[in-house]
C-alpha atoms as a PDB file:
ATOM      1  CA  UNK A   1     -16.084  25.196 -34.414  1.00  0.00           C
ATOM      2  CA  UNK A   2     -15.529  25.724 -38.150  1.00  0.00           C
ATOM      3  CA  UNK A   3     -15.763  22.874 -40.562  1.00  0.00           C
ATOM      4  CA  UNK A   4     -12.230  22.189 -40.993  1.00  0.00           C
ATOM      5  CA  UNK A   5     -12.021  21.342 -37.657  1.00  0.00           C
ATOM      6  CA  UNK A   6     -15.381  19.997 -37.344  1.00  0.00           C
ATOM      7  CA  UNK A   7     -14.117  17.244 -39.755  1.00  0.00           C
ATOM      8  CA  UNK A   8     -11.048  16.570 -38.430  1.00  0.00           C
ATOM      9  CA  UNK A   9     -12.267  16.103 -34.988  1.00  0.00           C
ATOM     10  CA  UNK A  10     -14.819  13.478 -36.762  1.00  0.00           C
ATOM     11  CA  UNK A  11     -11.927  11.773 -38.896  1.00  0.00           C
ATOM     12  CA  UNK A  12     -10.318  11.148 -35.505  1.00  0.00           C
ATOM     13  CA  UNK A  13     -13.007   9.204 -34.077  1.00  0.00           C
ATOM     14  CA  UNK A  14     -13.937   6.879 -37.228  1.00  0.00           C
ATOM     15  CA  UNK A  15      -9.821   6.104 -37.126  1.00  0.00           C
ATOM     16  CA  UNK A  16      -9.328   5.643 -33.634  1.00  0.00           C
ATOM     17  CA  UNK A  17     -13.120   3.374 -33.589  1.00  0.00           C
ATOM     18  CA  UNK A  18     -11.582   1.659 -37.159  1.00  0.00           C
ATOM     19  CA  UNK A  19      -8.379   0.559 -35.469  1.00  0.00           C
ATOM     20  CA  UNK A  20      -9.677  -1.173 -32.933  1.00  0.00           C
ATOM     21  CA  UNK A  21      -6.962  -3.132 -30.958  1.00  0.00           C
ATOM     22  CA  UNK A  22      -9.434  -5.941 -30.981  1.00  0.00           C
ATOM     23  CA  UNK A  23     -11.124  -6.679 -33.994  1.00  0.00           C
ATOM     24  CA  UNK A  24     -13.439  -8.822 -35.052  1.00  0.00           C
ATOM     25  CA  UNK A  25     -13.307 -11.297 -37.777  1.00  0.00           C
ATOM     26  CA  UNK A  26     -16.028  -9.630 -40.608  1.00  0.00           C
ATOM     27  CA  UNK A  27     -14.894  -6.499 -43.044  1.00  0.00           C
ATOM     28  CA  UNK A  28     -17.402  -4.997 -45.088  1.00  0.00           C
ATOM     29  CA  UNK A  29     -16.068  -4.625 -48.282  1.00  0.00           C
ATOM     30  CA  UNK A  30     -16.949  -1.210 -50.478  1.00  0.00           C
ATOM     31  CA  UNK A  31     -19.902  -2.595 -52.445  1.00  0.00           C
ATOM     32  CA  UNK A  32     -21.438  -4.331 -48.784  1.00  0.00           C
ATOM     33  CA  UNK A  33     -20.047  -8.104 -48.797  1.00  0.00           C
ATOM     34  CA  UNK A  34     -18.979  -9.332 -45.400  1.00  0.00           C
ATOM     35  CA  UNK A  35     -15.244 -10.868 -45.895  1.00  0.00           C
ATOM     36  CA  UNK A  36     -14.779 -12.898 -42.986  1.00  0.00           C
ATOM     37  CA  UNK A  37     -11.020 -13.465 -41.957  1.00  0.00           C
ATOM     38  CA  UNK A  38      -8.675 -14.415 -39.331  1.00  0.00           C
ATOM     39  CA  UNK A  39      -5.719 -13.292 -37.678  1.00  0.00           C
ATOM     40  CA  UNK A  40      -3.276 -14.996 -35.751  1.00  0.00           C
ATOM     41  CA  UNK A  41       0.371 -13.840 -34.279  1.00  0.00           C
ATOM     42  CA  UNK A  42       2.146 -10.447 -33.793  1.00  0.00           C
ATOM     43  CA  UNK A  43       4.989  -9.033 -35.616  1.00  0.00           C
ATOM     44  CA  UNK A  44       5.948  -7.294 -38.437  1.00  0.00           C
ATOM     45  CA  UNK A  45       5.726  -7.201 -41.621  1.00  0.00           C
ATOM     46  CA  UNK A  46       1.628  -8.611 -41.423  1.00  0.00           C
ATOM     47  CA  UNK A  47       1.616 -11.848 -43.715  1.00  0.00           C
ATOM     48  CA  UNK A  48      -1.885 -11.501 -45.820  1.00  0.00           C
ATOM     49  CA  UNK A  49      -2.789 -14.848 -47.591  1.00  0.00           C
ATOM     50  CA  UNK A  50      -4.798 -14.621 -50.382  1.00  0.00           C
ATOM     51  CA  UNK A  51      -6.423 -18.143 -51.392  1.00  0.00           C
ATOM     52  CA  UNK A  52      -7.287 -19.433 -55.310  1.00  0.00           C
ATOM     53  CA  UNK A  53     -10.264 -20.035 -57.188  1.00  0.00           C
ATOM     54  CA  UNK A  54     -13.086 -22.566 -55.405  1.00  0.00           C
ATOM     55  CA  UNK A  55     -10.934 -22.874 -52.109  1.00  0.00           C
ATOM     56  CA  UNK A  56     -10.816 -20.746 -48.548  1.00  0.00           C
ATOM     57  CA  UNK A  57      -9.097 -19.305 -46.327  1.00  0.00           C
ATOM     58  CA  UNK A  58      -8.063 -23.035 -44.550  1.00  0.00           C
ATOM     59  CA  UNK A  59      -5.800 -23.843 -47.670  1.00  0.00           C
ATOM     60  CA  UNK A  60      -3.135 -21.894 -45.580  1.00  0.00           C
ATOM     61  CA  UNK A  61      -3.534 -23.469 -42.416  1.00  0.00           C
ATOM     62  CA  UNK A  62       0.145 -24.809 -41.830  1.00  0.00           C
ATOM     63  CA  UNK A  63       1.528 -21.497 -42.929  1.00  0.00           C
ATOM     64  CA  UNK A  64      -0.344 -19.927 -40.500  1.00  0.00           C
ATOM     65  CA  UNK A  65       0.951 -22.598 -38.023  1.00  0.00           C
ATOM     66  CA  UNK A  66       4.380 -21.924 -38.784  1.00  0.00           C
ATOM     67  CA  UNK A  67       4.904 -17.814 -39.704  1.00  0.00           C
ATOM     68  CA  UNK A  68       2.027 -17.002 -36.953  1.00  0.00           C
ATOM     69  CA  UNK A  69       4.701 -18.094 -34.070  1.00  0.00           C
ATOM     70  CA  UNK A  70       7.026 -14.841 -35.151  1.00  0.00           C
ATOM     71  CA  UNK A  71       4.682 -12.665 -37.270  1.00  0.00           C
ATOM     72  CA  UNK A  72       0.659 -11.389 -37.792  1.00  0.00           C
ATOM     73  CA  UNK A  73      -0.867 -13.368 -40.343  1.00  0.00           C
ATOM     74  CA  UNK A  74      -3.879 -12.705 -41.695  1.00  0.00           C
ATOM     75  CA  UNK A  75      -6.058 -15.344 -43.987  1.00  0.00           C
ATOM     76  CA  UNK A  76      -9.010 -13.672 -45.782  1.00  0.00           C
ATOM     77  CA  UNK A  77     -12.321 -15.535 -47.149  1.00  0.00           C
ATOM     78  CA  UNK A  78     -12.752 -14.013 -50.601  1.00  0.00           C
ATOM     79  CA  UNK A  79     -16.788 -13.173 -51.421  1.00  0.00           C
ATOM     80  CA  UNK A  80     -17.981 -15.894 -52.334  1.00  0.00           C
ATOM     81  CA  UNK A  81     -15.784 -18.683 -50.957  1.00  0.00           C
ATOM     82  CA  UNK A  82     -15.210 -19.616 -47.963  1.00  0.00           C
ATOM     83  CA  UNK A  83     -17.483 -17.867 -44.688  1.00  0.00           C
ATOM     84  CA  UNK A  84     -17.923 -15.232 -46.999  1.00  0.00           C
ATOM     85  CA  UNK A  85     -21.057 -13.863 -48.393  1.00  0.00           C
ATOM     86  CA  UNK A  86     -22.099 -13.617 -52.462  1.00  0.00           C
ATOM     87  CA  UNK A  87     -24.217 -10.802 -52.691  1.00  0.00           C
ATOM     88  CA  UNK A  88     -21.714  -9.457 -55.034  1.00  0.00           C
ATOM     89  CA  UNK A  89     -22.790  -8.196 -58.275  1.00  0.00           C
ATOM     90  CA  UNK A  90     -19.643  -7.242 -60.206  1.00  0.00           C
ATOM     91  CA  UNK A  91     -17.015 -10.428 -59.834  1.00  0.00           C
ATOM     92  CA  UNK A  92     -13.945  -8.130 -60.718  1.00  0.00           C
ATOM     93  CA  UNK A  93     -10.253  -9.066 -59.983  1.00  0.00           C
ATOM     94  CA  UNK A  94     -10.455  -5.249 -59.203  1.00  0.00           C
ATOM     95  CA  UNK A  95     -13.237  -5.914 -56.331  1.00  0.00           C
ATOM     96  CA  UNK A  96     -11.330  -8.583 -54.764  1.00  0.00           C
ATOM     97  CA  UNK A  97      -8.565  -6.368 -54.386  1.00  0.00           C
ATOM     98  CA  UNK A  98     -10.676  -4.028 -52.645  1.00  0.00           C
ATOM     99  CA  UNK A  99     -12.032  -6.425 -50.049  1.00  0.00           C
ATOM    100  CA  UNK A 100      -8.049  -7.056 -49.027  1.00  0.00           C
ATOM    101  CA  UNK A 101      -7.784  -3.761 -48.995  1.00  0.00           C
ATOM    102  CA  UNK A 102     -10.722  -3.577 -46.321  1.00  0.00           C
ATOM    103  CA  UNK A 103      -9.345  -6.387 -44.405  1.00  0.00           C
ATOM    104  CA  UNK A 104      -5.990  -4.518 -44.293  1.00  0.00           C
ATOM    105  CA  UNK A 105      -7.558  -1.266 -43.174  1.00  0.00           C
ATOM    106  CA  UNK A 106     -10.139  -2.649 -41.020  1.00  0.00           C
ATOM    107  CA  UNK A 107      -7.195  -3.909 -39.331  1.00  0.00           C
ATOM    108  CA  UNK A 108      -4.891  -0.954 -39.471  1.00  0.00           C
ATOM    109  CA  UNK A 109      -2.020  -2.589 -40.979  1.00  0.00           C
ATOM    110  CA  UNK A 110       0.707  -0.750 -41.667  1.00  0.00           C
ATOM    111  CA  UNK A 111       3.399  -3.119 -43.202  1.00  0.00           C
ATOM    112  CA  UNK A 112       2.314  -5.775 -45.434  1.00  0.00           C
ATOM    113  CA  UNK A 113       3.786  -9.077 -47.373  1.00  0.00           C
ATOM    114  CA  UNK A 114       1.038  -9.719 -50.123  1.00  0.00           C
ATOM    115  CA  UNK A 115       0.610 -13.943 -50.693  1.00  0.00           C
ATOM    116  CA  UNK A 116      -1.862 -14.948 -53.360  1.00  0.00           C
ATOM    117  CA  UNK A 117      -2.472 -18.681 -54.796  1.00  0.00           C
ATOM    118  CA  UNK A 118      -3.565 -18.682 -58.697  1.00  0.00           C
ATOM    119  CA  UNK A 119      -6.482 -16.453 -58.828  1.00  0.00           C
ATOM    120  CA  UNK A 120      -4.941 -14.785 -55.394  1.00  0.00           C
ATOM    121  CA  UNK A 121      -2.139 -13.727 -57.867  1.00  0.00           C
ATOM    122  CA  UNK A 122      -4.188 -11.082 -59.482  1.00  0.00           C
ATOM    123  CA  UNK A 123      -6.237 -10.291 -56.352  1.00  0.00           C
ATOM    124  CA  UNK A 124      -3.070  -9.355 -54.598  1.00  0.00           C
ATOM    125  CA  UNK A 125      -1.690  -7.620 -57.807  1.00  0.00           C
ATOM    126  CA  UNK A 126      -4.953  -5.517 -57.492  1.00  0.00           C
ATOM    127  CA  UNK A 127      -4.301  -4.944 -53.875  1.00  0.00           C
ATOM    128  CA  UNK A 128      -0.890  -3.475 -53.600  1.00  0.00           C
ATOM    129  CA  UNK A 129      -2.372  -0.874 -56.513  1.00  0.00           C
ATOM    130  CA  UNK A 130      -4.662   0.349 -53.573  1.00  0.00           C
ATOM    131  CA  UNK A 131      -2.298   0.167 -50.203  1.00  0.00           C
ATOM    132  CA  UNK A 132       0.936   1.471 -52.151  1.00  0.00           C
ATOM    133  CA  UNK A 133       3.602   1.989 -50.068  1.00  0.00           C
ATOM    134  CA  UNK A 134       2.184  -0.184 -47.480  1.00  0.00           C
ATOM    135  CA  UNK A 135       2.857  -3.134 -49.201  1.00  0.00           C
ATOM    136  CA  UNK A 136       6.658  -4.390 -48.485  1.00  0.00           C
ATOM    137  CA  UNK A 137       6.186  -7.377 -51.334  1.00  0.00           C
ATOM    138  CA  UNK A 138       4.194  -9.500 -53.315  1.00  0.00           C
ATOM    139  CA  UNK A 139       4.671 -13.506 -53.815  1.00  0.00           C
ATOM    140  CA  UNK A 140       2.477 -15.309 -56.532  1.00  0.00           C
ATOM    141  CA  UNK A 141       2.312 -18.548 -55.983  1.00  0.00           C
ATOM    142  CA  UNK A 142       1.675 -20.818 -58.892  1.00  0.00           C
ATOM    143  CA  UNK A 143       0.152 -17.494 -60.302  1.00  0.00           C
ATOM    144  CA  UNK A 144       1.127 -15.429 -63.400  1.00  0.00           C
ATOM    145  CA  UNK A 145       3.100 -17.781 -65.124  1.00  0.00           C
ATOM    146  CA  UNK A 146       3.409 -16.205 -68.891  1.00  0.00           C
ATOM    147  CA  UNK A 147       1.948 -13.209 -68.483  1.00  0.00           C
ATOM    148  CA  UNK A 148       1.824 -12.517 -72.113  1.00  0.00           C
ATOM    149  CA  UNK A 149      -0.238 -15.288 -72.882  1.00  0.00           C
ATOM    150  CA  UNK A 150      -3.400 -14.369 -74.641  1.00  0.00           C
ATOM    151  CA  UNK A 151      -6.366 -17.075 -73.561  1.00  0.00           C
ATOM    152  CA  UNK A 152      -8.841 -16.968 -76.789  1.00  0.00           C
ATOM    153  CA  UNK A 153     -12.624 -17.032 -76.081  1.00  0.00           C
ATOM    154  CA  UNK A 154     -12.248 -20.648 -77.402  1.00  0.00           C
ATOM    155  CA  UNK A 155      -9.734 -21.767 -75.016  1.00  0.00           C
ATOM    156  CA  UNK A 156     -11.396 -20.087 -72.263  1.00  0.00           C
ATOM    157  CA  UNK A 157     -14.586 -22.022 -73.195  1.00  0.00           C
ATOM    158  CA  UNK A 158     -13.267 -25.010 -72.610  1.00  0.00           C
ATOM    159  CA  UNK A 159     -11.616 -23.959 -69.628  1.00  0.00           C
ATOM    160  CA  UNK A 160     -14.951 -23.386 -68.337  1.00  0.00           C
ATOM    161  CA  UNK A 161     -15.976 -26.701 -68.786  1.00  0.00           C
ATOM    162  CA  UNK A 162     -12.999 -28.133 -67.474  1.00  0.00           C
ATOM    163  CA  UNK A 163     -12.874 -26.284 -63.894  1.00  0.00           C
ATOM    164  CA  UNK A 164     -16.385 -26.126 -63.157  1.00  0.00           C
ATOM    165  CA  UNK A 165     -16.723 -30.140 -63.861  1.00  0.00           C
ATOM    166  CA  UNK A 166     -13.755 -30.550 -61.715  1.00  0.00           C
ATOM    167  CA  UNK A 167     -14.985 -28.570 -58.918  1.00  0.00           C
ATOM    168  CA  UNK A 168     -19.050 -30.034 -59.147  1.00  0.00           C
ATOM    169  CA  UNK A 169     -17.886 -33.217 -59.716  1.00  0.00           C
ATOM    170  CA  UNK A 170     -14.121 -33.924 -58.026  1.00  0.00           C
ATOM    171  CA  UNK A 171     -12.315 -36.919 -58.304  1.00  0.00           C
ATOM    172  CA  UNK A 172      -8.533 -37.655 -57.896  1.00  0.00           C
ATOM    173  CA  UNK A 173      -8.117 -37.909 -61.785  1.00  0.00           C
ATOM    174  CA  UNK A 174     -10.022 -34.156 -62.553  1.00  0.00           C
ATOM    175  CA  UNK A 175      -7.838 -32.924 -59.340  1.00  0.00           C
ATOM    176  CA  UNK A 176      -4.300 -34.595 -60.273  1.00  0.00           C
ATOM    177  CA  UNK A 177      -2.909 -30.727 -61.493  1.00  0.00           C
ATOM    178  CA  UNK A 178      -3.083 -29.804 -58.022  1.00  0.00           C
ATOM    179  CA  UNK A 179      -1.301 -32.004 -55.930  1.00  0.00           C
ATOM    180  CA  UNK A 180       1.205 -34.977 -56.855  1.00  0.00           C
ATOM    181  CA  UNK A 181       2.049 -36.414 -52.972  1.00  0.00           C
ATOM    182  CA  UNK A 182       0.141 -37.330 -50.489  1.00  0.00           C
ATOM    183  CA  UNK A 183      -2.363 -37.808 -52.888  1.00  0.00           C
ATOM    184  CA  UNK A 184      -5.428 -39.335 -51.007  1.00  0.00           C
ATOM    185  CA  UNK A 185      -4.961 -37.323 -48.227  1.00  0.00           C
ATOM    186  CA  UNK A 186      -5.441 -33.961 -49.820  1.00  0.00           C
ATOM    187  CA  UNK A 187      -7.754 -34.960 -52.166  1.00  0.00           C
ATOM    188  CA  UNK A 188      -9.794 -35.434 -49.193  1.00  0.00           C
ATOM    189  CA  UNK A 189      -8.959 -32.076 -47.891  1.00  0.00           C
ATOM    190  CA  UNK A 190      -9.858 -30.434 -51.471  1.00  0.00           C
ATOM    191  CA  UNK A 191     -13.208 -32.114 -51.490  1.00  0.00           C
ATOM    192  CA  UNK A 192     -14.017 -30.655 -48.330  1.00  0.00           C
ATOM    193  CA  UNK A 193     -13.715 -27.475 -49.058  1.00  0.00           C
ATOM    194  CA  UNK A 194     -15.467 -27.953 -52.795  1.00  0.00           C
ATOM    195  CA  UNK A 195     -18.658 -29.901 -50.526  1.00  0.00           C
ATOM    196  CA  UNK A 196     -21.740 -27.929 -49.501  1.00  0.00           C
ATOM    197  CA  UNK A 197     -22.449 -24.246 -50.091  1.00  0.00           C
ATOM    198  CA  UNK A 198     -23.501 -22.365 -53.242  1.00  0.00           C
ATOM    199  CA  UNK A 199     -20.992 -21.260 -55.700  1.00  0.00           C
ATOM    200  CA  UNK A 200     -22.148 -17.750 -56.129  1.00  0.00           C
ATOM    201  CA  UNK A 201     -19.833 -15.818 -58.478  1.00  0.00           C
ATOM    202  CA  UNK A 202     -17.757 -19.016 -58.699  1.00  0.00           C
ATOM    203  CA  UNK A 203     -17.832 -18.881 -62.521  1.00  0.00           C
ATOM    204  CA  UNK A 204     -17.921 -15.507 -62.646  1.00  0.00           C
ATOM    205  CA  UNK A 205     -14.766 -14.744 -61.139  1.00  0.00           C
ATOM    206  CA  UNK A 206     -13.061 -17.862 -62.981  1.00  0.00           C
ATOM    207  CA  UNK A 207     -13.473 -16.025 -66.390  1.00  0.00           C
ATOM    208  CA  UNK A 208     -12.741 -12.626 -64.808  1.00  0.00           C
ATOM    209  CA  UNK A 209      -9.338 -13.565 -63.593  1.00  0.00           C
ATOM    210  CA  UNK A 210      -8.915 -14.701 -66.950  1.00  0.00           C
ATOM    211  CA  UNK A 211     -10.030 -11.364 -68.535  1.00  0.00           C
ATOM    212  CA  UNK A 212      -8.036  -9.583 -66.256  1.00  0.00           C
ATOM    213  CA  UNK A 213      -4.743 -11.643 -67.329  1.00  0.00           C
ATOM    214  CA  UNK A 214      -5.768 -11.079 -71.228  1.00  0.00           C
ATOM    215  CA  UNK A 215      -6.653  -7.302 -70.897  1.00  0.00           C
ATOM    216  CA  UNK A 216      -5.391  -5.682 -67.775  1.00  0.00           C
ATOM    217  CA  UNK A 217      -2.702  -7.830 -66.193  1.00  0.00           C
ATOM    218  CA  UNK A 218       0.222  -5.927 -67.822  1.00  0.00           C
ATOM    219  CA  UNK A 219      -0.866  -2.789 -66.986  1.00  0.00           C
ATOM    220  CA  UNK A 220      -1.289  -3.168 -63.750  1.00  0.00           C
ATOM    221  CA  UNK A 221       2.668  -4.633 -63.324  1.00  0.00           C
ATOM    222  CA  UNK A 222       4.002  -1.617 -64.955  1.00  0.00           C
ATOM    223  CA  UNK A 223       2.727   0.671 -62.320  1.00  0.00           C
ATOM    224  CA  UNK A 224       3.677  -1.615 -59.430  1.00  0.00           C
ATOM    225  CA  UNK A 225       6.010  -0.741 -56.828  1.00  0.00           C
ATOM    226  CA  UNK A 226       6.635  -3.320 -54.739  1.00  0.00           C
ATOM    227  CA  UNK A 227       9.019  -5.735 -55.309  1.00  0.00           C
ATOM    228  CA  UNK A 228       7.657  -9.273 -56.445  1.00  0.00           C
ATOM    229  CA  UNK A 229       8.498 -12.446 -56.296  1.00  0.00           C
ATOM    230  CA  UNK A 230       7.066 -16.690 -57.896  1.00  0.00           C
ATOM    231  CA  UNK A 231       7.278 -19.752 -55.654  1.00  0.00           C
ATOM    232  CA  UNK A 232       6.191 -21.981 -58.376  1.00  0.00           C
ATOM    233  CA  UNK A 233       5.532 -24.970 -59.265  1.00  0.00           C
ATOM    234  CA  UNK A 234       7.499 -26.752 -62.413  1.00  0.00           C
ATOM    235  CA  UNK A 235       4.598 -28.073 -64.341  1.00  0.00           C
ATOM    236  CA  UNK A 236       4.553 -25.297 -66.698  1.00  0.00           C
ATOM    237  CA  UNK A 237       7.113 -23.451 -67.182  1.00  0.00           C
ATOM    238  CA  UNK A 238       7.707 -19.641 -66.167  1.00  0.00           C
ATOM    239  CA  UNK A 239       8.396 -17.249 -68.667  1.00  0.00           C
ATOM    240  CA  UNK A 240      10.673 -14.739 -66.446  1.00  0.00           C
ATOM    241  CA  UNK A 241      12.099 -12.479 -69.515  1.00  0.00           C
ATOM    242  CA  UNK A 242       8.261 -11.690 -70.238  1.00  0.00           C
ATOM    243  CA  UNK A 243       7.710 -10.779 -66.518  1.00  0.00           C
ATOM    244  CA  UNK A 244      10.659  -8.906 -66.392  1.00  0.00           C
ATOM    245  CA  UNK A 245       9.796  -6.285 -69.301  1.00  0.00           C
ATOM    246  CA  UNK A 246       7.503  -4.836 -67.040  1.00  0.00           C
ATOM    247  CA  UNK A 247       8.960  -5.735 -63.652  1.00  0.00           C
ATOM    248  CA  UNK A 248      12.697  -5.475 -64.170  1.00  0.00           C
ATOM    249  CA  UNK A 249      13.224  -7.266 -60.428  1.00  0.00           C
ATOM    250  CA  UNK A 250      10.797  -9.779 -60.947  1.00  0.00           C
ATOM    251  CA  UNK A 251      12.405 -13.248 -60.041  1.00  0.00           C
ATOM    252  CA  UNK A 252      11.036 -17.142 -59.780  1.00  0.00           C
ATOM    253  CA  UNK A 253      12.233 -19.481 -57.033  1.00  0.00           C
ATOM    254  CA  UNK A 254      10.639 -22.831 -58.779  1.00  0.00           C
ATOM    255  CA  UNK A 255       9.533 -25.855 -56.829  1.00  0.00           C
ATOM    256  CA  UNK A 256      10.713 -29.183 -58.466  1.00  0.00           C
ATOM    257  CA  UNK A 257       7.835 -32.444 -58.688  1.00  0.00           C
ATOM    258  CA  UNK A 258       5.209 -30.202 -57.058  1.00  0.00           C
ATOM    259  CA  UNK A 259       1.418 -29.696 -58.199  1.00  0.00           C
ATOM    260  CA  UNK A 260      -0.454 -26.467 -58.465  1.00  0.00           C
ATOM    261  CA  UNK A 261      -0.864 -26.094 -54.498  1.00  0.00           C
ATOM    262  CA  UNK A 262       3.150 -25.918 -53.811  1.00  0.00           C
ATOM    263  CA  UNK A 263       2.429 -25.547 -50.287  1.00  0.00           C
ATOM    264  CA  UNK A 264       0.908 -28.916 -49.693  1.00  0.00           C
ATOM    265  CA  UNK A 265       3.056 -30.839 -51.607  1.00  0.00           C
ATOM    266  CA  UNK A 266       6.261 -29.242 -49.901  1.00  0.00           C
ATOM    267  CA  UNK A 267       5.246 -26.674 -47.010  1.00  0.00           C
ATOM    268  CA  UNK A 268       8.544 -27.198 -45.629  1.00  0.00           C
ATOM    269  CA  UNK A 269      10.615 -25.832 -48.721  1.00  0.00           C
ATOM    270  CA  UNK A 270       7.740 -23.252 -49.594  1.00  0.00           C
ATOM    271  CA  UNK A 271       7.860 -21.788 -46.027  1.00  0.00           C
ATOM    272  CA  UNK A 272      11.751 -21.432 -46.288  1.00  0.00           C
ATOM    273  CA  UNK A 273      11.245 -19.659 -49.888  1.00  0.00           C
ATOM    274  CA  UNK A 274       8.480 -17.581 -48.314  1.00  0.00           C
ATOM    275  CA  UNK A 275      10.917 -16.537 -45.410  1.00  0.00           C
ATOM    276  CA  UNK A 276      13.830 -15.573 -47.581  1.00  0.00           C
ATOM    277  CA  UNK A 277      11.761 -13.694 -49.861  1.00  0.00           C
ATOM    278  CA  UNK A 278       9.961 -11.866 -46.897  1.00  0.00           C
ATOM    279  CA  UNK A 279      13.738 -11.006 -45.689  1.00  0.00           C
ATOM    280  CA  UNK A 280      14.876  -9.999 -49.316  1.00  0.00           C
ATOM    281  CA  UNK A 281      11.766  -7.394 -48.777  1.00  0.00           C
ATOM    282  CA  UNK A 282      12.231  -5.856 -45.728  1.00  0.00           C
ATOM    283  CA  UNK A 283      16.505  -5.815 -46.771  1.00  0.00           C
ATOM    284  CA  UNK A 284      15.245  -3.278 -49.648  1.00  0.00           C
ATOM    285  CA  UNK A 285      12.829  -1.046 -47.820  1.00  0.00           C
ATOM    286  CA  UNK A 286      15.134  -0.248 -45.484  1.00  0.00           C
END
């Protein structure tokens, strides 16, 4: 047997042994961190939920009530977070995108919608760089919002202080950004997942994601393919004409008297805005 077919005989094994029908629940991302994930459902396009800065893979858990009844959905641990190891040494937006990247292949998924939360926004930006023409969309939620804002070293500074106190230290006052009803009850939900655990890499990736948005964010849009799409909240304004320059399709579907986390203030109206943007996707690929 020469080596061309040597190889190929090999590449069949580690695909058909990669695509296991039943997988289990740990990737190993390129540098060696186990991602832990979940996946619930059947039906395509696969749903992939990327969580935000200092939270997990349960900050989805209605959506994955609701879409897994007609569709996969998959919910991903980033390193770090979550069931997740640290042993990361480089905390790059780049990296992250990776590890969905792992999850995606580890799991052999062919046709994806791409969901990231704040810090998920540039994760998943990173992603559909590296599965292409896999990906049918992209929704940033609450993510992305100017993205030719400049944060100065200053700013970030006290950005710094501001998160990191808020998630060592969480009250309803330091938390108030994120959610505006049902306030007790998922302030209580947010403290559970801040409680326990080390935060490895925590402020790490906090001022990488803002690096990323100051240096490489714009970049990265221009070579995107996939169409994307905001569900946002209307604390701060979007600038769609900036996002537009570089994604001409770009739109915003804003969220009135929501906080940061859209989805728990109004899963209901997020999950129909997810839905028809999910349908807008698969209308153009076709």
């Amino acid at each position: 047997m020469n080596h061309r077919a040597l190889w190929y005989v090999v590449s069949s094994i580690l695909i058909l042994h990669g695509c296991n029908t039943k997988p289990d629940t740990i990737a190993v991302s390129p540098d060696g961190v186990n991602i832990r994930f979940d996946v619930r459902g059947e039906g395509e396009p696969t749903i992939v939920f990327v969580h935000g800065w200092s939270n997990n893979r349960s900050i989805w858990d209605a959506q994955v009530a609701h879409f897994s009844q007609k569709q996969k959905v998959v919910t991903i641990d980033l390193p770090g977070f979550g069931e997740s190891d640290n042993n990361r040494k480089d905390w790059t937006i780049v990296s992250f995108g990776e590890d969905v990247k792992c999850v995606a292949d580890k799991l052999c998924l062919d046709r994806v919608v791409l969901v990231g939360l704040s810090m998920g926004g540039p994760v998943v930006i990173e992603a559909a760089k590296l599965l292409s023409d896999r990906v049918a969309g992209i929704v940033l939620v609450d993510a992305l919002l100017d993205v030719e804002m400049k944060l100065s070293p200053e700013a970030l500074q006290h950005v710094d202080s501001v998160y990191m106190d808020a998630v060592t230290a969480p009250t309803i006052e330091k938390l108030k950004p994120f959610f505006r009803r049902n306030v007790e009850a998922s302030f209580a939900r947010a403290r559970a997942m801040l409680s326990g655990g080390p935060r490895e890499g925590w402020r790490e990736s906090l001022h990488e994601t803002f690096r990323w948005s100051n240096e490489d964010c714009i970049a990265s849009l221009k070579v995107m393919q996939a169409p994307i799409v905001s569900i946002n909240s209307d604390q701060v304004p979007t600038n769609v004409e900036a996002f537009q320059k570089y994604v001409p399709s770009f739109k915003a579907k804003i969220i009135p008297d929501v906080g940061h986390v859209v989805f728990w203030d109004a899963p209901e109206e997020f999950d129909r805005l997810l839905e028809e943007s999910i349908r807008e996707f698969m209308a153009k690929s076709k």
